[in-house]
N, C-alpha and C. Protein backbone atom coordinates (compact mmCIF):
# COMPACT_ATOMS: atom_id res chain seq x y z
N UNK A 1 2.98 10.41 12.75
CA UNK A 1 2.88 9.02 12.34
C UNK A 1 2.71 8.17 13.59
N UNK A 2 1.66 7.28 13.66
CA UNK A 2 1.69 6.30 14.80
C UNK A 2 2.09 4.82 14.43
N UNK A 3 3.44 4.63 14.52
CA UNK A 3 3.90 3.23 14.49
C UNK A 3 4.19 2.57 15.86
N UNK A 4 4.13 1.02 15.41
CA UNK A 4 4.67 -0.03 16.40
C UNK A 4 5.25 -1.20 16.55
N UNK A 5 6.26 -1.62 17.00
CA UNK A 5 7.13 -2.98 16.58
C UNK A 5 6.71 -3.77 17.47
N UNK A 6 6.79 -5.06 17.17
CA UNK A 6 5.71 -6.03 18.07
C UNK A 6 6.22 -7.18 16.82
N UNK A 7 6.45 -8.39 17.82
CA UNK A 7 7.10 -10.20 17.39
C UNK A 7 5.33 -10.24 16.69
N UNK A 8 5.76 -10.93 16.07
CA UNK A 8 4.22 -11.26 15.45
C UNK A 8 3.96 -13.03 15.49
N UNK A 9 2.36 -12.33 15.92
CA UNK A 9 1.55 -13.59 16.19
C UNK A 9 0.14 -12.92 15.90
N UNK A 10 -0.71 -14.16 15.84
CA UNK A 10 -2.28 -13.73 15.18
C UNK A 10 -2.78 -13.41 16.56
N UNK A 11 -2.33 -13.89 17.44
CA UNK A 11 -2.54 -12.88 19.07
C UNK A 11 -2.50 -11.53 19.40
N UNK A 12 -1.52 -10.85 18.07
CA UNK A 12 -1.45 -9.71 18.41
C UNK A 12 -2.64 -9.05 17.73
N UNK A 13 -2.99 -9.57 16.81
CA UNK A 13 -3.70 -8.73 15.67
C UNK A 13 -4.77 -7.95 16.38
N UNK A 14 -5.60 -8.15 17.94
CA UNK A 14 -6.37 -6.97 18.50
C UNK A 14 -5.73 -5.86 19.38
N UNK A 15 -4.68 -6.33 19.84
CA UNK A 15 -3.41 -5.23 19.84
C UNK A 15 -3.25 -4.28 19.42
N UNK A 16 -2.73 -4.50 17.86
CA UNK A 16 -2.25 -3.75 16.62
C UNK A 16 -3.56 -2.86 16.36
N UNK A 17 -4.59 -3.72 16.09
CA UNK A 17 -5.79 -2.76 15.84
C UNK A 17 -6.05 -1.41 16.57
N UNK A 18 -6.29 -2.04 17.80
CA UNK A 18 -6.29 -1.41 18.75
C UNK A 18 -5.50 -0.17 18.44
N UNK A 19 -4.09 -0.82 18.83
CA UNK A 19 -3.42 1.00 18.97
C UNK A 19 -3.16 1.47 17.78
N UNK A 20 -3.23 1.30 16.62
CA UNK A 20 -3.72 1.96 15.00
C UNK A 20 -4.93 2.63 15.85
N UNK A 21 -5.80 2.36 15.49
CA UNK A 21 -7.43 3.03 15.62
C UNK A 21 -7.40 4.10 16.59
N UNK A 22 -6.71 3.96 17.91
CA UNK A 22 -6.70 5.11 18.78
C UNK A 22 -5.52 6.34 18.17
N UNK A 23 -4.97 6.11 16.75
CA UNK A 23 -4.32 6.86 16.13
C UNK A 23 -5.17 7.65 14.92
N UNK A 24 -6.12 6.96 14.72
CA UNK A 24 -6.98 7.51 13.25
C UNK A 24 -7.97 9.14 13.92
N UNK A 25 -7.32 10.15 13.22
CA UNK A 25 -7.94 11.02 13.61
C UNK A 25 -9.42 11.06 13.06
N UNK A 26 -10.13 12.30 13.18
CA UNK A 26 -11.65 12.49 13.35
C UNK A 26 -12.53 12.23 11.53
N UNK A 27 -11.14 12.59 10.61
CA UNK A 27 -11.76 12.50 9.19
C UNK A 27 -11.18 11.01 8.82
N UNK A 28 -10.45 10.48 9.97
CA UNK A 28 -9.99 8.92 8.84
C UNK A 28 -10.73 8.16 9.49
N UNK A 29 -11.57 8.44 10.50
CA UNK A 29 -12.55 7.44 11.34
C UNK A 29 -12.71 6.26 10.51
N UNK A 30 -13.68 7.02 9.43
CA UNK A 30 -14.55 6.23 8.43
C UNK A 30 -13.95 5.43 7.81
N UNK A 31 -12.60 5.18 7.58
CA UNK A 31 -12.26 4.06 7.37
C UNK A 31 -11.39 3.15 7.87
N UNK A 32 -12.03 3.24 9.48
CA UNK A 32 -11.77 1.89 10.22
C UNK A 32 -12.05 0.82 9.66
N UNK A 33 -13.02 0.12 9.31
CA UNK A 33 -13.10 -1.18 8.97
C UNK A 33 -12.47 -1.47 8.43
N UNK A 34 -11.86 -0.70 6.98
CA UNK A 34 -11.11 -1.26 6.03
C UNK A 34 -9.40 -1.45 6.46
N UNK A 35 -9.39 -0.64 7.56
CA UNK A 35 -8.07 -0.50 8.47
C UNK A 35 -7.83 -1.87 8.95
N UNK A 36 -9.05 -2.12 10.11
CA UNK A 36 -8.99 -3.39 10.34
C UNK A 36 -8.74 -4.28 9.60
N UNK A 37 -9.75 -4.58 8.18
CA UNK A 37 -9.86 -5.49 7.35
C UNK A 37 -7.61 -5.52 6.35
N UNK A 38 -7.34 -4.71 6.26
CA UNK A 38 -5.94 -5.02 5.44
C UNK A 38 -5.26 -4.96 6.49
N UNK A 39 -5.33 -4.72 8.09
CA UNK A 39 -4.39 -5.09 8.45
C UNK A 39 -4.53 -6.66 9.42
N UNK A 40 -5.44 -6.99 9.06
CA UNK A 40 -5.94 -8.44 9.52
C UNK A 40 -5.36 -9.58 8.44
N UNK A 41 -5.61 -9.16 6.80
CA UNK A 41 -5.07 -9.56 6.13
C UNK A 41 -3.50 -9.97 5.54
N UNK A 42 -2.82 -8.48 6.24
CA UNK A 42 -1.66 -8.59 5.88
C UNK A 42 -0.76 -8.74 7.39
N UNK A 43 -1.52 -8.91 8.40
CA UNK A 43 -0.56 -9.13 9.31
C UNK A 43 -0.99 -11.04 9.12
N UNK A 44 -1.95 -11.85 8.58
CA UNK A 44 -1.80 -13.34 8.73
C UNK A 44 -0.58 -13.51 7.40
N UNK A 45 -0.75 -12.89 6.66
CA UNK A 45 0.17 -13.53 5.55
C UNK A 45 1.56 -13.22 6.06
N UNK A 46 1.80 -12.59 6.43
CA UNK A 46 3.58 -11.79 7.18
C UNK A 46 3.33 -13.52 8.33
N UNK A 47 2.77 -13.54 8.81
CA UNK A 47 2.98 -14.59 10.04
C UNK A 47 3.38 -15.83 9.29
N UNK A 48 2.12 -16.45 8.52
CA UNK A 48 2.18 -17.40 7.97
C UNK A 48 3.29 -17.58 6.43
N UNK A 49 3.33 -16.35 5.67
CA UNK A 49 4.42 -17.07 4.74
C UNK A 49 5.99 -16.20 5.18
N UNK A 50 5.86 -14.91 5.38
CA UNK A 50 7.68 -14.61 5.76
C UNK A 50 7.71 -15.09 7.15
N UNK A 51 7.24 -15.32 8.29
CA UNK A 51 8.18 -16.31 9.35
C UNK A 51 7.32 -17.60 9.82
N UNK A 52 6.38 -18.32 8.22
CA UNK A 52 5.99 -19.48 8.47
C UNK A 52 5.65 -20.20 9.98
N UNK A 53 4.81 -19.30 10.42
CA UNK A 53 4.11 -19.12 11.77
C UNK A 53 4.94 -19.20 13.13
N UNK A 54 6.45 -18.61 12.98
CA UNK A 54 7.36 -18.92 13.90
C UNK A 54 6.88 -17.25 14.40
N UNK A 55 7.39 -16.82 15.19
CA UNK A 55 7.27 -15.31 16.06
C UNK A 55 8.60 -14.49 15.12
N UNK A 56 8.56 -13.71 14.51
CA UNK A 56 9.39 -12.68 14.03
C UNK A 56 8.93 -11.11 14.11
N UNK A 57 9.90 -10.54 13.50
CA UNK A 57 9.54 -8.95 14.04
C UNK A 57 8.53 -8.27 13.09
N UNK A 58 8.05 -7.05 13.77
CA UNK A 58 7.15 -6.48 12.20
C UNK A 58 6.80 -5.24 12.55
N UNK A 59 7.08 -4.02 11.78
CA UNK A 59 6.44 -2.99 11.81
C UNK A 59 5.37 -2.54 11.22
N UNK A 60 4.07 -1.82 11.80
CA UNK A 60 3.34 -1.44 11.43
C UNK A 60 2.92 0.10 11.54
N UNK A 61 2.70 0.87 10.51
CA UNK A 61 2.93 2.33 10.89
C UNK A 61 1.42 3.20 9.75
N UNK A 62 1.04 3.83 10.41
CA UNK A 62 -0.14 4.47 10.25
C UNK A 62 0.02 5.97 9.38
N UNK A 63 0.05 6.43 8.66
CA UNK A 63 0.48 8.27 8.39
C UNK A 63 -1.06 8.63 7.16
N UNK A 64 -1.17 9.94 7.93
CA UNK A 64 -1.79 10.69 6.75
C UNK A 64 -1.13 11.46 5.92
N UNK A 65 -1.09 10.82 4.86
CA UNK A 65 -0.34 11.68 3.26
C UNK A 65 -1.47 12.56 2.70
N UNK A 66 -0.90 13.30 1.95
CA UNK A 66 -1.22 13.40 0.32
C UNK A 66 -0.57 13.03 -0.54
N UNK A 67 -1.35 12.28 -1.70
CA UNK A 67 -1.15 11.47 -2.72
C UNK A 67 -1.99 11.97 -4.17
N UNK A 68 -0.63 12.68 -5.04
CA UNK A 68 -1.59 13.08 -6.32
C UNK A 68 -2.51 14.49 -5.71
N UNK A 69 -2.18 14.83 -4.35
CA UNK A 69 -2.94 16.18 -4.07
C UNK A 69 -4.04 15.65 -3.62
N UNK A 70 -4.56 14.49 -3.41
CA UNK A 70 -5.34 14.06 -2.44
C UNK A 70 -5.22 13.67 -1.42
N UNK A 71 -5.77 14.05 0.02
CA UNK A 71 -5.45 13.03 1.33
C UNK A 71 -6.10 11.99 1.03
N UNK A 72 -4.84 10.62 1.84
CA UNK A 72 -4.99 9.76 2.20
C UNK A 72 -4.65 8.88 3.26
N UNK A 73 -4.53 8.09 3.88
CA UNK A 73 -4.14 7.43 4.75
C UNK A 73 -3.29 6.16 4.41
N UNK A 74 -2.25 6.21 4.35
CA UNK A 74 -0.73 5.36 4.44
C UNK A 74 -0.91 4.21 5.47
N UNK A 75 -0.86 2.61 5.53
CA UNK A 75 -0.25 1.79 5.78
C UNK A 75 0.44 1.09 5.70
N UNK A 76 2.08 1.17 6.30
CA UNK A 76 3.36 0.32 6.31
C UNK A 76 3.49 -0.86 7.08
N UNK A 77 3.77 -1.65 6.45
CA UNK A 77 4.16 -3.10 6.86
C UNK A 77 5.29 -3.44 7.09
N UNK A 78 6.26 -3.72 7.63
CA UNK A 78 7.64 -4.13 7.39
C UNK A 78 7.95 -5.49 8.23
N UNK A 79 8.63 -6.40 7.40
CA UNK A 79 8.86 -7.23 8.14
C UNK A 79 10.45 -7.83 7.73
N UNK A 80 10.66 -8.77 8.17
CA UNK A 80 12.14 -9.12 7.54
C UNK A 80 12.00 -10.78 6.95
N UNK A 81 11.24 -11.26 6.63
CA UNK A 81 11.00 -12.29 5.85
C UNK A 81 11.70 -12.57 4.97
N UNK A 82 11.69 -13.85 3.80
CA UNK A 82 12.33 -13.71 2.54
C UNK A 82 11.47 -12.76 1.51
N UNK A 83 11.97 -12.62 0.51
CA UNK A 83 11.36 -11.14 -0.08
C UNK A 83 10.03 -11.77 -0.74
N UNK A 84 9.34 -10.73 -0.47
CA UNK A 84 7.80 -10.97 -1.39
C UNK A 84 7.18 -10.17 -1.62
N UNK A 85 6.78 -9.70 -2.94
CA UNK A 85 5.84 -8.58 -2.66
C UNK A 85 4.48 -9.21 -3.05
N UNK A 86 3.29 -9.15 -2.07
CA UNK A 86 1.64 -9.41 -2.47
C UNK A 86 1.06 -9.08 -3.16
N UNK A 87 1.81 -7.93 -3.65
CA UNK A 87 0.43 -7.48 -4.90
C UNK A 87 1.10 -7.86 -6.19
N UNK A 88 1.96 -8.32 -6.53
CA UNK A 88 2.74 -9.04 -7.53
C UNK A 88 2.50 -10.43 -7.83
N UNK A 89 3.24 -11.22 -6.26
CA UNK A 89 3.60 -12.34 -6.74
C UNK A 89 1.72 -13.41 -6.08
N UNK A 90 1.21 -12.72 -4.87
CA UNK A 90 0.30 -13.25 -4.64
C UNK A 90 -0.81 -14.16 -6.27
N UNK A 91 -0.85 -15.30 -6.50
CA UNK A 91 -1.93 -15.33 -6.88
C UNK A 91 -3.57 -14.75 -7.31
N UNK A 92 -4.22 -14.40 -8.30
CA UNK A 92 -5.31 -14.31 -8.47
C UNK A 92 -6.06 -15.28 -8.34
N UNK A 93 -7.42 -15.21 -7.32
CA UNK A 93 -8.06 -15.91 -7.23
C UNK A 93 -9.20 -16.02 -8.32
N UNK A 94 -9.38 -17.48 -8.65
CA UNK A 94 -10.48 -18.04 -9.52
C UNK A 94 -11.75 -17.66 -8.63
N UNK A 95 -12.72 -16.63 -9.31
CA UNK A 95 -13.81 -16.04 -8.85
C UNK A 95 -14.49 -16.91 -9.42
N UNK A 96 -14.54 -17.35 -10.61
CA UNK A 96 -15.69 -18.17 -11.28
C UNK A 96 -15.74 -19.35 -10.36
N UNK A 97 -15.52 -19.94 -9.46
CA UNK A 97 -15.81 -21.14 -9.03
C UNK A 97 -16.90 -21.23 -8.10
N UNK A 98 -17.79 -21.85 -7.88
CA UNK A 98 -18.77 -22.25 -7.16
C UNK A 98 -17.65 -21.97 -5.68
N UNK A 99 -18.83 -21.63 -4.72
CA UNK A 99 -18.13 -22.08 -3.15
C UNK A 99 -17.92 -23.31 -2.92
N UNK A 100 -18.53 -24.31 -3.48
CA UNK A 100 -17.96 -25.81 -3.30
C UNK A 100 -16.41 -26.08 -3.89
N UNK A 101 -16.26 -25.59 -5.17
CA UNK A 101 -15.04 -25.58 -5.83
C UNK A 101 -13.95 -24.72 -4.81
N UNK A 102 -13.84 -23.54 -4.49
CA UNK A 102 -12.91 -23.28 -3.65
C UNK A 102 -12.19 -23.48 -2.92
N UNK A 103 -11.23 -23.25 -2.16
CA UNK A 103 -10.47 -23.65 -1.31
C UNK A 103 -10.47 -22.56 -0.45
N UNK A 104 -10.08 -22.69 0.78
CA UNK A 104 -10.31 -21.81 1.95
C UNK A 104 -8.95 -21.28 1.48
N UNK A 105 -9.09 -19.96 1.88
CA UNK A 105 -8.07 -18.90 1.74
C UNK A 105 -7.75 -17.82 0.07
N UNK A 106 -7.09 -17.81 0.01
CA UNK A 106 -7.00 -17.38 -1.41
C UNK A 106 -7.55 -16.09 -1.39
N UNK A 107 -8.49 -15.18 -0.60
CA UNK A 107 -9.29 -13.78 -1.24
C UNK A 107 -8.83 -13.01 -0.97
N UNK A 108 -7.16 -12.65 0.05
CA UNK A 108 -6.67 -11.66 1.41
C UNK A 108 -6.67 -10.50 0.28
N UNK A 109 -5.27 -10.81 -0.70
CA UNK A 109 -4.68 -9.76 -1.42
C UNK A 109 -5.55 -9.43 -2.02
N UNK A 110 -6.46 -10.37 -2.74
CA UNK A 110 -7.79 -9.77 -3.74
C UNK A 110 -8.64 -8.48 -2.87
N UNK A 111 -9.07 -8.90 -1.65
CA UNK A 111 -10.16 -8.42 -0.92
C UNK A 111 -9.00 -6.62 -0.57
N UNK A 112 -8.01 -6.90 -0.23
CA UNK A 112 -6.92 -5.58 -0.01
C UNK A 112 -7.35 -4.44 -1.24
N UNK A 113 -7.11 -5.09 -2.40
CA UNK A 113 -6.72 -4.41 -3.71
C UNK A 113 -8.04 -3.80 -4.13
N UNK A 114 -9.06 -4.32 -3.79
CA UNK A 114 -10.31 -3.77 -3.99
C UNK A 114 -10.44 -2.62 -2.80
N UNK A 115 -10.14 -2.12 -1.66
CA UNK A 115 -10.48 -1.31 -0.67
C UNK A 115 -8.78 -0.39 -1.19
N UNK A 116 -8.20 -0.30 -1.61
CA UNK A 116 -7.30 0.40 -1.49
C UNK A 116 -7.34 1.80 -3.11
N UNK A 117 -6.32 2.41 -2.78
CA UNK A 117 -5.94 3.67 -3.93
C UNK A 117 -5.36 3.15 -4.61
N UNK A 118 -3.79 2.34 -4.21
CA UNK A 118 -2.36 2.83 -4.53
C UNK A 118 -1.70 1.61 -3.44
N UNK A 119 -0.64 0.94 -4.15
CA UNK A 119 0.16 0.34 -3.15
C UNK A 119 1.17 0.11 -3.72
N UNK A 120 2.52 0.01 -2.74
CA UNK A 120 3.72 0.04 -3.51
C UNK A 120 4.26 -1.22 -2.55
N UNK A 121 5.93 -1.56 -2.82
CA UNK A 121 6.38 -2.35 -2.18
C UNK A 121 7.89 -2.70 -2.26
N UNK A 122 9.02 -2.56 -1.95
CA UNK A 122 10.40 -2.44 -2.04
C UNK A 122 10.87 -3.31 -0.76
N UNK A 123 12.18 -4.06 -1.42
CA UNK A 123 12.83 -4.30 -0.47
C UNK A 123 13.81 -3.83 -0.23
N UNK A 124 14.27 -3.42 1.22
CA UNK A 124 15.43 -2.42 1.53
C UNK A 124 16.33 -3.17 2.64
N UNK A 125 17.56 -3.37 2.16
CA UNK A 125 18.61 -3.78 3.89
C UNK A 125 17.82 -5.21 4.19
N UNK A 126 16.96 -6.15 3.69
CA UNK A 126 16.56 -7.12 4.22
C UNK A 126 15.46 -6.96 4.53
N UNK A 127 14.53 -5.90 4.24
CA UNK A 127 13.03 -5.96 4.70
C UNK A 127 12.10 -5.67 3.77
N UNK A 128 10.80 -6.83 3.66
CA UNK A 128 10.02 -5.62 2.78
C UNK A 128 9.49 -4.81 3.56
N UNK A 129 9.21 -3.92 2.56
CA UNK A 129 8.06 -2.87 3.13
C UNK A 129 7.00 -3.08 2.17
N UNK A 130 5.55 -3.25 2.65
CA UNK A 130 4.30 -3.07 2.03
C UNK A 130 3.84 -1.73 2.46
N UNK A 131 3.51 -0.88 1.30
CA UNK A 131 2.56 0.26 1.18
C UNK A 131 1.41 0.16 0.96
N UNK A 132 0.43 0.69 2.11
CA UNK A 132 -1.29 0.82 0.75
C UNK A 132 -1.25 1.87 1.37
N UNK A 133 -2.31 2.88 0.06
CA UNK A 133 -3.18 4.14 0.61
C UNK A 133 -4.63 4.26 0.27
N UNK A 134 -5.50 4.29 1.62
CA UNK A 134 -6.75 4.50 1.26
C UNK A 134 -7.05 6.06 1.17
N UNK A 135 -7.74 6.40 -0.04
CA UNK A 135 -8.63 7.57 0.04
C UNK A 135 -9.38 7.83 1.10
N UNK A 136 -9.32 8.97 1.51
CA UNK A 136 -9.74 9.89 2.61
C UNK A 136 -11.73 9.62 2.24
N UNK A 137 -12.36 9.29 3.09
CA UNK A 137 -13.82 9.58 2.80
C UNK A 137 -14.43 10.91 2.42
């Protein structure tokens, strides 16, 4: 497993990438982008709504599972925020609206839930933990 604890800021987010990606072995290559893409997503929402853009702590941790007898690739989130889970309580975004009608923001969790398998989410001792697993290419 390649994890890392790091105060969070949107400063870190080429950091984090960074040392994730030099963890993705030779068959999870292929889904770097989407690596990048949910953990770009879910490291602004951890900043901005559990420590409301103040610097707090956060783990991020990388593992290849099997899931259901399929490989996949595991990303953990943990932070110590007030409790939330995203794929619950997040909002659905109104797709029917013109781009004029919209409002900036709103697509993170949508855009996650579409690239992912499987995601879970518990709070334990004061932290959540966010789960996703992408299917192996």
């Amino acid at each position: 497993m390649r994890s890392m604890v790091f105060t969070t800021s949107l400063d870190k987010l080429e950091e984090v990438r960074t040392f994730l990606s030099e963890g993705l072995t030779e068959e999870y290559v292929g889904l770097k982008p989407s690596v990048d893409l949910i953990l770009e997503e879910l490291l602004v929402n951890v900043v901005n709504h559990a420590y409301k853009g103040l610097p707090g702590p956060m783990e991020v941790s990388l593992l290849p599972v099997s899931f259901d007898g399929c490989p996949h690739l595991a990303i953990k989130i943990v932070d110590w925020g007030p409790p939330f889970d995203p794929f619950a309580e997040a909002p659905e975004p109104d797709l029917t609206l013109s781009l004029e009608e919209k409002s900036i923001g709103g697509l993170g969790i949508h855009l996650v839930r579409n690239l992912i398998a499987h995601s879970s989410y518990v709070r334990d001792r004061g932290a959540n933990a966010v789960e996703v697993w992408l299917k192996r290419p």
